[in-house]
Protein backbone atom coordinates (compact mmCIF):
# COMPACT_ATOMS: atom_id res chain seq x y z
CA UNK A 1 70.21 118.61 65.11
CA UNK A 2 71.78 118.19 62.00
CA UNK A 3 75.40 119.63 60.85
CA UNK A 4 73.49 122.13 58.54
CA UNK A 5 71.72 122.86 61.74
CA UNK A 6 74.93 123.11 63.53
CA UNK A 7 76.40 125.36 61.14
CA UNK A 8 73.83 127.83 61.05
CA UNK A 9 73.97 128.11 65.13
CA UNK A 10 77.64 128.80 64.40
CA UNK A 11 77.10 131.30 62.23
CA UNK A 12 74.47 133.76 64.49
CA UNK A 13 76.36 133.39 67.60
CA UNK A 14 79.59 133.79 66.39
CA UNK A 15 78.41 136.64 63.80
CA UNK A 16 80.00 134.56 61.07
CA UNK A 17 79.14 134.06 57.57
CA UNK A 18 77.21 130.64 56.73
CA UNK A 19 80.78 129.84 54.65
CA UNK A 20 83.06 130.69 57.10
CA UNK A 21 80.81 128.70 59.95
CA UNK A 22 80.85 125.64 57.57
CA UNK A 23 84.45 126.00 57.03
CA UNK A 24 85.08 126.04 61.32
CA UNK A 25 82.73 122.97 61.82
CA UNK A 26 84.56 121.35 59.04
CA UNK A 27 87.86 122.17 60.48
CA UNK A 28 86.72 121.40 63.40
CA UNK A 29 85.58 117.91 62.72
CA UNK A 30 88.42 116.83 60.24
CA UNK A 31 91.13 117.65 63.22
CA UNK A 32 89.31 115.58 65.79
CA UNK A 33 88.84 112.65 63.35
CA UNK A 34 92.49 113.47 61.94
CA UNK A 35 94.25 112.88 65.68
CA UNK A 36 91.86 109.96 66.33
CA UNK A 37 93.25 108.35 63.27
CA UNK A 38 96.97 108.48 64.48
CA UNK A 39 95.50 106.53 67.90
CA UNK A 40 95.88 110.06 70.10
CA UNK A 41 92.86 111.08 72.33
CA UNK A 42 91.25 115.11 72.19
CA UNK A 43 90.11 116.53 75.66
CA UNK A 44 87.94 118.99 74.92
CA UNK A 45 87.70 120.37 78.68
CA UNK A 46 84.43 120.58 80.56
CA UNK A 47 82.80 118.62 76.88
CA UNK A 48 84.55 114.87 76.85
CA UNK A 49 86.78 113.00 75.52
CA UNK A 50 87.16 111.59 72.24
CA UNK A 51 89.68 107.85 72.17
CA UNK A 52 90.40 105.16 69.95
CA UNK A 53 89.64 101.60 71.45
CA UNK A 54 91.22 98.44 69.63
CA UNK A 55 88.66 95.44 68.98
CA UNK A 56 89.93 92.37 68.78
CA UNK A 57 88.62 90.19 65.79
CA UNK A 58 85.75 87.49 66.84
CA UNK A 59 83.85 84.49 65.30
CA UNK A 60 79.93 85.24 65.87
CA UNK A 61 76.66 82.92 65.11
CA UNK A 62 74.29 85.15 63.46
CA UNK A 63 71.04 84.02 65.13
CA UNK A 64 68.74 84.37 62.29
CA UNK A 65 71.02 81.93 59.65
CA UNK A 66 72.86 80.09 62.38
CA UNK A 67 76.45 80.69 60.10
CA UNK A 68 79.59 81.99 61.51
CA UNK A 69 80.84 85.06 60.45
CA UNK A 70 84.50 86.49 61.14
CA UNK A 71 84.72 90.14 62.38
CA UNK A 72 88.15 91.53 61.74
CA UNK A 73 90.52 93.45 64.63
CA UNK A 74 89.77 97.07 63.95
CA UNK A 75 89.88 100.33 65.84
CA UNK A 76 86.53 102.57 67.04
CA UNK A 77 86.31 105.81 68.39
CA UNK A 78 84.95 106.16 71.66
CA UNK A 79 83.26 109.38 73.10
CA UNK A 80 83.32 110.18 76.93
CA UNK A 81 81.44 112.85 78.07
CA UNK A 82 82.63 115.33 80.68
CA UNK A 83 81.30 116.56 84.07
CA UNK A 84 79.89 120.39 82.41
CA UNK A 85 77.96 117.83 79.91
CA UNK A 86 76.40 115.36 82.25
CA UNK A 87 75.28 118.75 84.05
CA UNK A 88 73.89 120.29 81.54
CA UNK A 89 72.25 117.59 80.08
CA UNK A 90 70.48 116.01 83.57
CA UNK A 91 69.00 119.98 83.64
């Protein structure tokens, strides 16, 4: 599924326009990557759990070349699912 796809399944269950579906998912998605980027977590009950993890930087051989290449420290969101999720998809 793609987020056009997305946005049309908001739009005929919700009884939305297309515009005003595309406008929630967009909302939507800019808040959860908004919090995420000031290092806070979203619980989105019986769905998951969205976090921010800190990676540490790291020297690593690319196998191929055999030269080192320096990865910086940098922060990457992390998904969790929740128990209503694993249910639903194990169906």
């Amino acid at each position: 599924m793609t987020k056009g796809d997305l946005i049309d399944q908001v739009a005929r269950k919700a009884h939305l326009t297309k515009k005003a579906a595309e406008e929630a998912v967009e909302v939507f998605l800019n808040e959860i990557g908004r919090i995420l980027s000031k290092g806070e977590k979203v619980v989105l009950s019986g769905f998951g759990t969205f976090r921010v993890i800190s990676m540490k930087g790291k020297t690593v051989k690319i196998p191929k070349t055999e030269k080192m290449v320096t990865i910086k420290s940098h922060r990457s969101p992390r998904f969790t699912p929740g128990k209503k999720l694993k249910r639903q998809v194990a169906r």
